[in-house]
Every structure is written in C-alpha cells, then in structure tokens.
Protein backbone atom coordinates (compact mmCIF):
# COMPACT_ATOMS: atom_id res chain seq x y z
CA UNK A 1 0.00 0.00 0.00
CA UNK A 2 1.69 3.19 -1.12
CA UNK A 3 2.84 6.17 1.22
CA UNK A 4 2.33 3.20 4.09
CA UNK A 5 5.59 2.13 5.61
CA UNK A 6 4.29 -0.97 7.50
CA UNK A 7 7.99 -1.88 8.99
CA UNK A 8 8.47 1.26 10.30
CA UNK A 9 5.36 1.42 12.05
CA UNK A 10 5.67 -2.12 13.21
CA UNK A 11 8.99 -1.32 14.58
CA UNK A 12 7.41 1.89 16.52
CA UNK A 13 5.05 -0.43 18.08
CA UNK A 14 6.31 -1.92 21.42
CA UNK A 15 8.31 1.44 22.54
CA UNK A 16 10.04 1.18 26.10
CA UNK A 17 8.89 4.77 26.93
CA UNK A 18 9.59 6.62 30.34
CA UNK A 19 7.89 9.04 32.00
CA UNK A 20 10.55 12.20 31.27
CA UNK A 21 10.10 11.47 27.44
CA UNK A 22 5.89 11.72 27.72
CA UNK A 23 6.48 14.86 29.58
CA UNK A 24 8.42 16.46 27.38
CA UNK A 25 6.17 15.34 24.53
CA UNK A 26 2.98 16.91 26.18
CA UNK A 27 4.91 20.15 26.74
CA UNK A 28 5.23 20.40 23.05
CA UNK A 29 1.33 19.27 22.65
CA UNK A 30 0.54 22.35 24.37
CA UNK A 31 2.41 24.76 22.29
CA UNK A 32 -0.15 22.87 19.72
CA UNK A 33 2.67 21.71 17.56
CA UNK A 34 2.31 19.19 15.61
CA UNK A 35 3.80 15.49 16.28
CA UNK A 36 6.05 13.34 14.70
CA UNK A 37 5.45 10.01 13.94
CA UNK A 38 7.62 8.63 16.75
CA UNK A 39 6.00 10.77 19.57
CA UNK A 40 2.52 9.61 18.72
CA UNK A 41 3.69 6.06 19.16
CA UNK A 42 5.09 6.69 22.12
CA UNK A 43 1.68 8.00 23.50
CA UNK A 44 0.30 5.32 21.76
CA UNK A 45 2.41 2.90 24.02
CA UNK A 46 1.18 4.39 27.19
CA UNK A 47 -0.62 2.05 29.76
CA UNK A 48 0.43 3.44 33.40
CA UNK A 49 -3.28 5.59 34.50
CA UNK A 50 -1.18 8.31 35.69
CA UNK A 51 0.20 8.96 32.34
CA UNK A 52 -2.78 8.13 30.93
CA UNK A 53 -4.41 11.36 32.90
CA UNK A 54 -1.73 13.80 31.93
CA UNK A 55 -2.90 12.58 28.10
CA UNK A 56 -6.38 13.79 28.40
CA UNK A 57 -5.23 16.77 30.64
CA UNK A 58 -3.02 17.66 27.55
CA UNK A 59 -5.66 17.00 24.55
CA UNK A 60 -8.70 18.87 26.67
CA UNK A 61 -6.03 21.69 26.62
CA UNK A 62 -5.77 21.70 22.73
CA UNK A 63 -9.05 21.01 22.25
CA UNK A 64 -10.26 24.06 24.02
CA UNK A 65 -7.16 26.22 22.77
CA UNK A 66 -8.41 25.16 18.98
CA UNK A 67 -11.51 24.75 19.07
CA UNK A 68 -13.16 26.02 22.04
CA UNK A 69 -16.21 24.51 24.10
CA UNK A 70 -17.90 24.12 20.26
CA UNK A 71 -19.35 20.89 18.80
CA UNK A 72 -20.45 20.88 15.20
CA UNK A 73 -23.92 19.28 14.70
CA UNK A 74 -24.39 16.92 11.90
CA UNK A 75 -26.89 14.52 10.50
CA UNK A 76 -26.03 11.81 7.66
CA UNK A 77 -28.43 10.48 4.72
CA UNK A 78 -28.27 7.64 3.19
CA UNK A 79 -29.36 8.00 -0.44
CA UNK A 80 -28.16 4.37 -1.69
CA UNK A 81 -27.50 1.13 0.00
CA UNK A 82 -26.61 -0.58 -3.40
CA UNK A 83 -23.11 -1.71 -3.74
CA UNK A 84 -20.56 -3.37 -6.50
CA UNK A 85 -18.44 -4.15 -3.17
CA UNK A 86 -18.07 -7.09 -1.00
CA UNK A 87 -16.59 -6.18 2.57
CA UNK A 88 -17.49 -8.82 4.88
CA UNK A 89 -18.09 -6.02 7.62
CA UNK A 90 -20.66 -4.23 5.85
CA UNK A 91 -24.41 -4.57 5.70
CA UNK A 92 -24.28 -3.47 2.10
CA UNK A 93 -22.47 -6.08 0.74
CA UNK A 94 -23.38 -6.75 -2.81
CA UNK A 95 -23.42 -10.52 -1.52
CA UNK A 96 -25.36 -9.88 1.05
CA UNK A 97 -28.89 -11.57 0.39
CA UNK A 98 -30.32 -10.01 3.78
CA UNK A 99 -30.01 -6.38 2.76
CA UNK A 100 -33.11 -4.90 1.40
CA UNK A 101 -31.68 -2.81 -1.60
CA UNK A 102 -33.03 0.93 -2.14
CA UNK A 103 -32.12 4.14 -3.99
CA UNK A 104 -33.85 7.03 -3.67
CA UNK A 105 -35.27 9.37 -6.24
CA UNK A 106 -34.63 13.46 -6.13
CA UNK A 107 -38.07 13.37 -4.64
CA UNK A 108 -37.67 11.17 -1.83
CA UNK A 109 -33.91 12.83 -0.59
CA UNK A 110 -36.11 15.94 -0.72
CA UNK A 111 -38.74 14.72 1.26
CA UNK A 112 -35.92 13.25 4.01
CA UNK A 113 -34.14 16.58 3.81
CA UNK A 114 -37.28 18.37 4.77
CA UNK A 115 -37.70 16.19 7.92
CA UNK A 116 -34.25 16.88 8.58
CA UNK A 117 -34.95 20.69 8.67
CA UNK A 118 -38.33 20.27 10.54
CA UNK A 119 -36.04 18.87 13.28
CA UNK A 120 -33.27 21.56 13.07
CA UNK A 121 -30.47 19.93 11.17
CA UNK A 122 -28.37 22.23 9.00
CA UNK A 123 -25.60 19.95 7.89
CA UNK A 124 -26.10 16.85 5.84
CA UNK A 125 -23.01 13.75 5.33
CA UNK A 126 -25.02 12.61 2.05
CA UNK A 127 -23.77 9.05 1.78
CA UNK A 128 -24.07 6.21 -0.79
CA UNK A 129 -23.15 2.56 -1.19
CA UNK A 130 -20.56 2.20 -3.81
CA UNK A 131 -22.58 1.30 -7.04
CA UNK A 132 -20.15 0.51 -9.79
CA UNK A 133 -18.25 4.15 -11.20
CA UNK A 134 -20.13 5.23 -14.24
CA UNK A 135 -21.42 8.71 -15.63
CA UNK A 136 -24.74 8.26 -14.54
CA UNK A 137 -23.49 7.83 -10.54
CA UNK A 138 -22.29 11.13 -10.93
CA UNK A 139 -25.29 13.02 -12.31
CA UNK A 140 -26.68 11.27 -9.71
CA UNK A 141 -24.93 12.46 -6.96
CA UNK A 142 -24.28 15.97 -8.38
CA UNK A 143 -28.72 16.18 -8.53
CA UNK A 144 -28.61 14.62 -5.30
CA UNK A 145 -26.43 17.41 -3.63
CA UNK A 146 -28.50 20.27 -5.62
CA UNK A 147 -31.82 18.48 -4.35
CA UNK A 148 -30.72 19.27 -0.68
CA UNK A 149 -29.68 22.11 -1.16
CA UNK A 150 -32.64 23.30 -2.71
CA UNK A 151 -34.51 21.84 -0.31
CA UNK A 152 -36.67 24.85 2.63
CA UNK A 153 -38.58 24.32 5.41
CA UNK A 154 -39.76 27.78 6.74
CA UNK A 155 -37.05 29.62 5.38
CA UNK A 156 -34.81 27.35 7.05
CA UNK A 157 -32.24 25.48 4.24
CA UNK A 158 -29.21 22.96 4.73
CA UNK A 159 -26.06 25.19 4.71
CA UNK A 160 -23.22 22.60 4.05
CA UNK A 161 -23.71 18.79 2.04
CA UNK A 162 -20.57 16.75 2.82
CA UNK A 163 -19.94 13.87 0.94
CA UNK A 164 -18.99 10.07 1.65
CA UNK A 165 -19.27 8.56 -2.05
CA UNK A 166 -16.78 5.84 -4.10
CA UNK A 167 -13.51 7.01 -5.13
CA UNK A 168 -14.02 8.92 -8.73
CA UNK A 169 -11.95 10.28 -11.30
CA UNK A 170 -10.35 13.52 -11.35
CA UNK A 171 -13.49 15.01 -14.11
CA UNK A 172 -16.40 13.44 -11.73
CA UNK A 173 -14.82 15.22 -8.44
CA UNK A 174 -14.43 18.49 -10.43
CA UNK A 175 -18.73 17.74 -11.43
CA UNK A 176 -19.16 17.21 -7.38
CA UNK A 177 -16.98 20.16 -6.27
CA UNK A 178 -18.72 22.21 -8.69
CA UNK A 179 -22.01 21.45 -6.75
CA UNK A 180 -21.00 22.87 -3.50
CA UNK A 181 -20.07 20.42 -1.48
CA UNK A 182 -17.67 20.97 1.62
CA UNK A 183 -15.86 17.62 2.46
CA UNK A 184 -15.07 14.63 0.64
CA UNK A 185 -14.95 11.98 2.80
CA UNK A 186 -13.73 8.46 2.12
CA UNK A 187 -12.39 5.84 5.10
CA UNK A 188 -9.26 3.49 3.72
CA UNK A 189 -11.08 1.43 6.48
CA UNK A 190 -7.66 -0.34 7.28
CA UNK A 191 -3.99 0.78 5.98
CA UNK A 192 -2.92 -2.91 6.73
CA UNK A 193 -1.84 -4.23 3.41
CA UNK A 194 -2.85 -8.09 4.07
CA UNK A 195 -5.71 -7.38 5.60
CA UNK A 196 -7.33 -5.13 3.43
CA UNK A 197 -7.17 -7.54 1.23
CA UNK A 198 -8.48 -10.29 3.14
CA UNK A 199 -11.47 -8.36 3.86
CA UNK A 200 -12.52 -6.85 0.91
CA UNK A 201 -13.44 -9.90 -1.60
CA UNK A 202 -14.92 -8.45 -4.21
CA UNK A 203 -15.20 -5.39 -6.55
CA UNK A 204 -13.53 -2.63 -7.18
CA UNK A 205 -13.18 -2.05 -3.59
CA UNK A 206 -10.61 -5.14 -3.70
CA UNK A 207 -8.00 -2.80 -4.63
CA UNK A 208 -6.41 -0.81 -1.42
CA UNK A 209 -4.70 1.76 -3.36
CA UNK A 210 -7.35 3.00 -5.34
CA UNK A 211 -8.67 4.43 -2.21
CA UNK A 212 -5.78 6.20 -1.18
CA UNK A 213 -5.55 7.24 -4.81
CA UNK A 214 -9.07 9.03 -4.03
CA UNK A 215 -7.80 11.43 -1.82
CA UNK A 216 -5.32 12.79 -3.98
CA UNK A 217 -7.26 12.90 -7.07
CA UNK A 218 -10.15 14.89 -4.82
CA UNK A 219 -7.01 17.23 -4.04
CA UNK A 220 -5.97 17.71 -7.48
CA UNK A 221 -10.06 18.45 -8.58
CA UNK A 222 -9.99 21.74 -6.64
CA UNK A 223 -11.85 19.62 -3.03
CA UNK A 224 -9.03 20.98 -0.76
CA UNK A 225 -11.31 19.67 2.02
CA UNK A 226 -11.04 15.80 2.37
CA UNK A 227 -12.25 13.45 5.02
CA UNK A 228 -10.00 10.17 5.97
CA UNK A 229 -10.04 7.32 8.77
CA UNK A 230 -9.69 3.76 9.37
CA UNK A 231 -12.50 1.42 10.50
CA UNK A 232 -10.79 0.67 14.24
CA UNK A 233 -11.87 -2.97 15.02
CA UNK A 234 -10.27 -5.07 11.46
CA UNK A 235 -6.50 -4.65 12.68
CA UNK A 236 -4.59 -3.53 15.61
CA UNK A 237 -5.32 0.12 16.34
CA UNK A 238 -2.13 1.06 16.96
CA UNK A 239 -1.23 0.07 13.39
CA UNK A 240 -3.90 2.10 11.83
CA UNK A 241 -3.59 5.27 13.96
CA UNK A 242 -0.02 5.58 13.04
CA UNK A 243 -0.64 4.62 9.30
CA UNK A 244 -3.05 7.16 9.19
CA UNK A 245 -0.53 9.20 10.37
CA UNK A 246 2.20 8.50 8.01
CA UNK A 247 -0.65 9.05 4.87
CA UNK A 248 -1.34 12.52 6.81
CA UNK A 249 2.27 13.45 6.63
CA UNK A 250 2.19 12.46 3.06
CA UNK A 251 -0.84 14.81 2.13
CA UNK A 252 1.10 17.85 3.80
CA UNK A 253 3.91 17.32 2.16
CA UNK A 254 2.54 16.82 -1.08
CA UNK A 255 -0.43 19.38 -1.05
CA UNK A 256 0.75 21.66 2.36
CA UNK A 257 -3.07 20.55 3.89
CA UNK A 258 -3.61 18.01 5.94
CA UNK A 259 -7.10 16.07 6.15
CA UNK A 260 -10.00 18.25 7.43
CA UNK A 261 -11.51 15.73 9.46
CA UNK A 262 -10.72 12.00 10.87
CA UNK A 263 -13.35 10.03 11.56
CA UNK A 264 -12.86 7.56 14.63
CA UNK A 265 -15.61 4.48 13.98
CA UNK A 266 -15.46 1.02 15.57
CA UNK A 267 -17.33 -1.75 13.58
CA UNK A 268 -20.59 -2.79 14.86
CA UNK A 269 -23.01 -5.28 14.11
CA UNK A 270 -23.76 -5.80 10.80
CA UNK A 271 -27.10 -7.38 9.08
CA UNK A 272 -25.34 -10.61 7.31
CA UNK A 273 -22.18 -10.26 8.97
CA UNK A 274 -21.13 -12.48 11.28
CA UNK A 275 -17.50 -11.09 11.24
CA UNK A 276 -19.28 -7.54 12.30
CA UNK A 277 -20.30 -9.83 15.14
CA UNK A 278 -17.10 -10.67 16.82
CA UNK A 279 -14.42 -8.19 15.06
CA UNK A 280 -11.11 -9.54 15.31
CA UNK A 281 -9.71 -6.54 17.05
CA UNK A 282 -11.87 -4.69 19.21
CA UNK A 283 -10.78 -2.10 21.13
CA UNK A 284 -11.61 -1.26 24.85
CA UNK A 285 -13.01 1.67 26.04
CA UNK A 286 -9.79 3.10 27.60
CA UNK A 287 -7.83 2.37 24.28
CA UNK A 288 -10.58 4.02 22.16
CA UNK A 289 -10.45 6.94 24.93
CA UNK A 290 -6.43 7.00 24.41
CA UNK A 291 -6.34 7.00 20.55
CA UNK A 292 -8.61 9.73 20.16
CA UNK A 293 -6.95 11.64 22.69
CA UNK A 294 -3.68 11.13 20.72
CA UNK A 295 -4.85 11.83 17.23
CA UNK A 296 -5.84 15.66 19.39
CA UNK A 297 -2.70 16.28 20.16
CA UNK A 298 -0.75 14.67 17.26
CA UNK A 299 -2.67 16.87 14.71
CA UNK A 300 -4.40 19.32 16.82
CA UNK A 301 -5.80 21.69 13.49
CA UNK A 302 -8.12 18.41 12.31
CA UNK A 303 -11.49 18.27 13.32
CA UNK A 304 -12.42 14.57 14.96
CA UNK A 305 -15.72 12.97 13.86
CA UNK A 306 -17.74 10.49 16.00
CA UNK A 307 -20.99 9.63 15.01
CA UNK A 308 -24.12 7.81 16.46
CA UNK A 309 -21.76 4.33 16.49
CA UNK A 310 -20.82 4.95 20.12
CA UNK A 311 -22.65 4.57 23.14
CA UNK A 312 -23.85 8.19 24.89
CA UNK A 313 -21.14 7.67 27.51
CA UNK A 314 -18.24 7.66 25.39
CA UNK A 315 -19.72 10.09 23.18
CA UNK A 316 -20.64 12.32 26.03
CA UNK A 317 -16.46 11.42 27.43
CA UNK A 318 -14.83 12.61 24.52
CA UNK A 319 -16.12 15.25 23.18
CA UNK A 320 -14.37 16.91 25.64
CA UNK A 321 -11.31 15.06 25.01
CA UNK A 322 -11.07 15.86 21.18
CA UNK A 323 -14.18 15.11 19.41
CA UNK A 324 -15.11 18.23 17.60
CA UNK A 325 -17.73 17.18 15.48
CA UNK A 326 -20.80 14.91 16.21
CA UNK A 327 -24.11 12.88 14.24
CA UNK A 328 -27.31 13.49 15.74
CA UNK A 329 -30.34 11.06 15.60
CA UNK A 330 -28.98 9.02 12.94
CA UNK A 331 -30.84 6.76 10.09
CA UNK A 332 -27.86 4.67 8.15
CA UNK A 333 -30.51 3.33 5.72
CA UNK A 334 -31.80 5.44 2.47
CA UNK A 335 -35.06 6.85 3.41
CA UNK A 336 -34.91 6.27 7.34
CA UNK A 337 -35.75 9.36 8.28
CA UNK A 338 -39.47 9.24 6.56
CA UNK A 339 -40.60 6.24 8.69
CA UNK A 340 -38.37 5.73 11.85
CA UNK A 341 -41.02 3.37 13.05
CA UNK A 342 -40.31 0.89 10.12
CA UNK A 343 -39.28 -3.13 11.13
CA UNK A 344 -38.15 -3.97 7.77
CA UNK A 345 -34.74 -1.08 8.06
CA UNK A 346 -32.95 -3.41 9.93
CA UNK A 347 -32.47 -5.36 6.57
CA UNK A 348 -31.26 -1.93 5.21
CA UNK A 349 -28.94 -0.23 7.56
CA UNK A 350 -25.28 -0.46 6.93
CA UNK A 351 -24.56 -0.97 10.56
CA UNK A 352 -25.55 -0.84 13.71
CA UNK A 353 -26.62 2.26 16.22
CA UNK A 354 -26.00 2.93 19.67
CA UNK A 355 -26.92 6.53 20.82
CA UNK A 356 -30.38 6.63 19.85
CA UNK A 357 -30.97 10.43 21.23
CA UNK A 358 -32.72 13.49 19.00
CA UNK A 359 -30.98 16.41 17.99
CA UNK A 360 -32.98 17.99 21.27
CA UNK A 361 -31.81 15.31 23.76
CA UNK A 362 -27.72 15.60 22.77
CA UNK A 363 -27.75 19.65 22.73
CA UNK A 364 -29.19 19.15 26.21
CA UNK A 365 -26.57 17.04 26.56
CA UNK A 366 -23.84 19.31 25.04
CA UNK A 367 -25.47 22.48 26.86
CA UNK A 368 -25.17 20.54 30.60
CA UNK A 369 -21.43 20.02 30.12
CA UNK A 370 -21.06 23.76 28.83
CA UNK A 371 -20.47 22.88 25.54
CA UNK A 372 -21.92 25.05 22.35
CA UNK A 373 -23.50 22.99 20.09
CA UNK A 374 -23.13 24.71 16.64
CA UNK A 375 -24.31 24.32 13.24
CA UNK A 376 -22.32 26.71 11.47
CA UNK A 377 -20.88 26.44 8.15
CA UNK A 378 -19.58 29.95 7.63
CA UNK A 379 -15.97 28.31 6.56
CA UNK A 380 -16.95 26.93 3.34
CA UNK A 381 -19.22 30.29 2.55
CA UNK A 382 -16.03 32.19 3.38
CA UNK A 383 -13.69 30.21 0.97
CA UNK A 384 -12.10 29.41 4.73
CA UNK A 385 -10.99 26.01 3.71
CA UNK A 386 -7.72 23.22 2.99
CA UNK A 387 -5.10 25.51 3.23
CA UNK A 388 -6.45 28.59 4.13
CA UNK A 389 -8.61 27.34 6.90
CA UNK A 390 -5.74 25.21 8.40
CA UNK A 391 -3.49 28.34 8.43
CA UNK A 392 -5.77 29.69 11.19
CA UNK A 393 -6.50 26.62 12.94
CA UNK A 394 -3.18 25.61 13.26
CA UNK A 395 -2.35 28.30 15.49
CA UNK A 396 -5.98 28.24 17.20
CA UNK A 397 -7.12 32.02 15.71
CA UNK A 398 -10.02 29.78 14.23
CA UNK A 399 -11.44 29.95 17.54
CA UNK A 400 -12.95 33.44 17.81
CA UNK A 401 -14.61 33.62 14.80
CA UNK A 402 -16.15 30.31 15.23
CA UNK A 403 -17.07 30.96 18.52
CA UNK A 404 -19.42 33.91 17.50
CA UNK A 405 -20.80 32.28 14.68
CA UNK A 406 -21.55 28.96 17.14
CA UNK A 407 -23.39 31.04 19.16
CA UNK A 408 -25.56 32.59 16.44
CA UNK A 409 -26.52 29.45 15.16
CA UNK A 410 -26.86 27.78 18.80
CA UNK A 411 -29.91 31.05 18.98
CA UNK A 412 -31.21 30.18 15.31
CA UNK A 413 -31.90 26.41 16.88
CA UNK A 414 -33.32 27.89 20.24
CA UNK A 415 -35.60 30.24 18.74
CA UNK A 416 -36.98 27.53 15.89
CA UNK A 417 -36.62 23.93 17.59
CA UNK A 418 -35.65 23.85 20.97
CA UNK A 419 -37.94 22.36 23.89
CA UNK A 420 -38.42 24.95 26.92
CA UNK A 421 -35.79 23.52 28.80
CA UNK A 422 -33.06 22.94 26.30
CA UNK A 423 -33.81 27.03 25.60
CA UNK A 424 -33.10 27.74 29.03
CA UNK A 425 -30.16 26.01 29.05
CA UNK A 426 -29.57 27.48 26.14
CA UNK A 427 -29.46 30.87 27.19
CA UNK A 428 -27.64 30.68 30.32
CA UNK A 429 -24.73 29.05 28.29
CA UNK A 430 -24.84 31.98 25.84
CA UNK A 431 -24.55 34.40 28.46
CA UNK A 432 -21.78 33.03 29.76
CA UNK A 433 -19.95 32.55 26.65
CA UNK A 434 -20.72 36.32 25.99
CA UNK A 435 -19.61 38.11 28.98
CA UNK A 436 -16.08 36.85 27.89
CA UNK A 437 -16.13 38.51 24.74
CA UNK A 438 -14.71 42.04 23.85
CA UNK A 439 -16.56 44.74 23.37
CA UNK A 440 -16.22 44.84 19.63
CA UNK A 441 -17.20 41.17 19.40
CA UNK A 442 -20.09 41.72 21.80
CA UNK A 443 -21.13 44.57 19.33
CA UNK A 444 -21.27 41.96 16.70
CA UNK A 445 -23.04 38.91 18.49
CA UNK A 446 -25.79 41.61 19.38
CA UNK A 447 -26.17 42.70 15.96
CA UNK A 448 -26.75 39.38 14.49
CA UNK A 449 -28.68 38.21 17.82
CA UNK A 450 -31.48 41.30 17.03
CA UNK A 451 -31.74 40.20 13.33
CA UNK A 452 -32.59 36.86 14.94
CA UNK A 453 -34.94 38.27 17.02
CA UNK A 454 -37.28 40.09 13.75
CA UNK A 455 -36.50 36.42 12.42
CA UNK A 456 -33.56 37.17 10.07
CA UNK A 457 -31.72 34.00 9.85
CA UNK A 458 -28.34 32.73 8.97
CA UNK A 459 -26.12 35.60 9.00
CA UNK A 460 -22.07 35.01 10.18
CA UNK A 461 -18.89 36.46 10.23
C-alpha cells in the first residue's frame, strides 16, 4: 500500500517509553505543535493511569485552545444502499442476500431533507453505497447534492452537504466540487496491506490503493477539504492510527493541507455479517479513549468525527477530550428518516446504532457540560478552507470567529426547535460565553442576535 511504511510502524510499536520522554512530549502538545510520527507512538504505548491522565489533561487543553467549548452538529443520509463491493463487515455487501436494496429518487432525498430541517439539522453527510463508477453515478450524486440544497422548510435550508461517495476520477470530483459540497470523505477502512485484502473480496473495492488514490485525485479536482479514517476494530489500532498518520504526513507534504476531518468508527453489528459480530480486534473503552486523545494532540488543526456508532457515555467522554464534530439522531438506511417506526430497516442499515438520542436530547446534553452545540458552516461560505482554513487553525485564531458564529446558530436552533428547557439552558450558556467577549465582538453577536430576534436568519462572520 503506497505512502504506508508498515515496517516502520511495526517497529514503533512496542516502545520502552519513560515518564521524562511523555512529559516532554505533552509540553510540546501544548504549544499545539504538531507530532512526529515517533512521539505519537510513544503516547500510543502508554498504559500506566497516571500517564494516561496527563494525556487527556493535555488534549482537553488543545481542544479548548483550537476549538473552544464548540461541537459541530451533523446529521447523515443515506441516499443508496446498493453496492458493486463485498466487505465482509458491511451490511451493504453486494453478496449480502439479507439487505433490502433501495435508492432514492430526487423526490424522496427531498422529502428526508425536509424532515431533517423540521427537526433543526443544517448539515447533511449525504452518503451512498458504492454502485459501480459510471457517468450516470455522478449526475446522480451531483442532482442529489442540488436536491438538498434546494430543499426549505420555513425559510430554514441545509447550509453545508458533505460527501462520503466511491472514489471517482479527477473530471467526476471536479462535477461534485462544482455542486457545492464541503468535504469529501472516504475511510481506507484499514492501511494494513494483508488485511485489506483479506477483507474486501470483491469489486472494485478489492484494490487498497485505489482508495488512497481518491484522496489525492479529490485534491488535485480543486476539493481541498477531504475526510479520511480507518475502520478501528479489522486490525490492531495502533497500526492504523499511526498509518493514518504516516498518509497525513504524506498529504502535507505533497499538497501543504492536511485532512480536514478523521473520523474515529469502531465496527458494529452488521445485518449478514457475522464477522461484524465478533471483530477480530476490538478495542476497549480506555484504548478508544487514548487513541482519540492522541490523534488531538498529534494533529491538533483536524477536526475529529464520532458519530451515532458509540454509546452516549463515550460520546458524552470525549467530546471533551477531542471530538469536535458529532451525528445526531442518525438513520444509516436510504429513506430512514421518513418512517423511523419501520421493522423492515434493519435489513437496510449499513450498521448498527447505539446513541439513539434526537438532535434535542444531545444539545441538552452538550449544553449541561457547557459545551456550544453549533451548526455553522460559515468556513466553506467564506472560501475558509484546505489551506487557508488550516493556516488559522493551526495556530488556534479559528477559535474566535467560530465561537461567535456557534453562538448565532446555537440562537437560530433555540428560537426555531428547541424544547423549553433545552432554551433555558440554552441561554444561560450563551450568556456566559458572551460576557467573555470584547466589546467589539459583543457589538457583533448583538447585531446578528437582534436580526434573529425580527426572524432574520443565517447571517455570520
């Protein structure tokens, strides 16, 4: 697998480490430089519980310095479960005879992104099983995106579509960055060479370096915002985060951007998967608390993803340990969201849930532990992205402007969705976060918080 050094990693994997080195490695954390490769696996090797501690001490501290107390709200729809692929993790498996196989028309994502808006989403992961690559998957992604996009419920309209689609070539991701979309996401699901292969048996899927190909040919299409991650469960974790890793500090090198997100998943059950039933490498909850910890501090500018996967402890753990961006009431079968109440999507999900909560119930949540939950997208509408938006990130100036627009949004939500209590909440968190402001900021948030108020909606800096 190309850009993966699999000796090297395997020789950073049983590191005698001692406490004096971590220290010194968590003093440069919190100068928010970026790791080597070396230093993550030596965090990575980490078992004493005091070190453990000074770990999370270290990645809350970059976590708040980069991104503040916000978490960005997201909701994914499926538009496809059919696939050309055979992974035998996967509920869409084209061999899998359980899976009830569906594709929706421009009508029926409409008609699921208007429930999504009833219930206050504003950010949409449009997702598809991997048909086969041909022009007409394109056009029908590319009508897809415009269909949510185009999409209002009392003014209200989705303000960013990311996108987790099949690897394309370089003239189909110029079509799909020419429709708007903000991140391309695509998971190498596991950097380990053998196994990869082992688990993908069929399809075009079969080959692991057309996926890492993906990324750069996204890159070289003009999407300067890409998505990566492995599936944590089909190898040893250790192996994947520092592979992932070693492909990040290939992408900087090669395009001076890192990933914009990494996405953390752990394979669940599957329907028609037995090996989604026992994984062959799970990971505990204190290792799956340590990697994502590490993967803060090793590259503190890239926004985390957890989604709906996890149980609402873990979820509810680390988001204040590194996760920066979080699913919300999630439906991982095409056209869940029109009938939640529906037996039969059992045979159609891709894989299994465990934090069943509404959008309401997790900003409570996120509110209680003084957390803003935003749904801003003011970035991408400011031409703040790859390069550009890491630039500011990198050294945490990111922050401030988010942090106003967070709030703005976080009042858009409590004025058009939230329950009683949740707008309570609400407000008390907003006034705290504003009496910490400057003047000139304050002058702003007020501004945009009257607008609100004589229902002017969606305005940021």
């Amino acid at each position: 697998m190309k850009h993966i050094d699999e000796s090297k990693i395997n020789s950073l994997l049983n590191l005698n480490v001692s406490r004096q080195e971590i220290d010194d490695i968590l003093k440069k954390t919190k100068l928010l430089k970026r790791l080597t490769l070396e230093e993550s696996a030596k965090l990575l090797s980490v078992k004493d519980a005091s070190l453990l501690e000074k770990i999370y001490d270290a990645a809350k501290h970059v976590k708040n310095a980069i991104y503040g107390k916000r978490v960005v709200m997201f909701v994914p729809l499926y538009i496809s479960n059919l696939c050309a692929n055979s992974c035998v993790y996967c509920g869409f498996a084209s061999n899998n005879k359980h899976t009830v196989r569906k594709k929706l028309s421009i009508q029926e994502i409409k008609q699921e992104t208007q429930i999504l808006l009833k219930r206050g989403h504003k950010r949409i992961l449009m997702v598809a099983g991997e048909m086969a690559s041909s022009k007409e998957n394109i056009n029908y992604y590319v009508d897809a995106v415009k269909a949510i996009y185009d999409t209002e419920y009392k003014g209200n309209k989705i303000k960013r579509v990311n996108v987790n689609v099949a690897p394309l070539s370089a003239q189909q991701f110029k079509m799909l960055k020419q429709s708007g979309i903000g991140t391309y996401q695509i998971f190498q699901e596991t950097y380990h060479d053998a196994t990869y292969r082992k688990l993908h048996i069929a399809g075009a899927k079969t080959d692991p370096d057309s996926r890492l190909n993906a990324v750069d040919n996204a890159f070289k299409a003009g999407i300067d915002d890409v998505g990566i991650g492995p599936l944590l469960g089909l190898y040893d974790y250790r192996f994947e985060i520092l592979a992932m890793l070693m492909h990040i500090e290939y992408l900087e090198k090669t395009y001076s951007v890192g990933p914009h997100t990494i996405s953390v998943p752990r394979v669940e059950p599957a329907p028609g998967s037995v090996y989604a039933e026992n994984p062959q490498y799970p990971i505990c909850e204190e290792d799956f608390k340590k990697l994502v910890a590490v993967l803060r501090l090793s590259v503190p500018y890239t926004g985390i993803i957890m989604s709906t996967r996890e149980t609402v402890q873990i979820r509810d753990t680390l988001v204040n340990l590194g996760v920066s961006q979080i699913s919300a009431e999630s439906k991982v079968t095409p056209g869940g969201y029109e009938d939640s109440s529906r037996h039969n999507d059992k045979l159609e999900r891709q894989f299994s849930l465990n934090d069943q909560r509404t959008l309401n119930q997790i900003v409570q949540s996120l509110l209680s532990q003084g957390l803003i939950p935003s749904f801003c997208a003011a970035c991408y509408r400011k031409n703040r992205t790859g390069e550009h938006f890491m630039g500011l990130a990198k050294h945490g100036a990111i922050k401030h402007i988010c942090d106003i627009n967070a709030l703005v949004t976080l009042k858009e939500y409590l004025e058009d969705f939230a329950t009683p209590e949740v707008k309570t909440l609400g407000y008390k968190l907003i006034d705290e976060h504003k009496a910490k402001l400057d003047n000139t900021s304050i002058k702003v948030l007020e501004k945009f918080f009257t607008n609100i108020d004589n229902d002017i909606r969606d305005e940021y800096i």
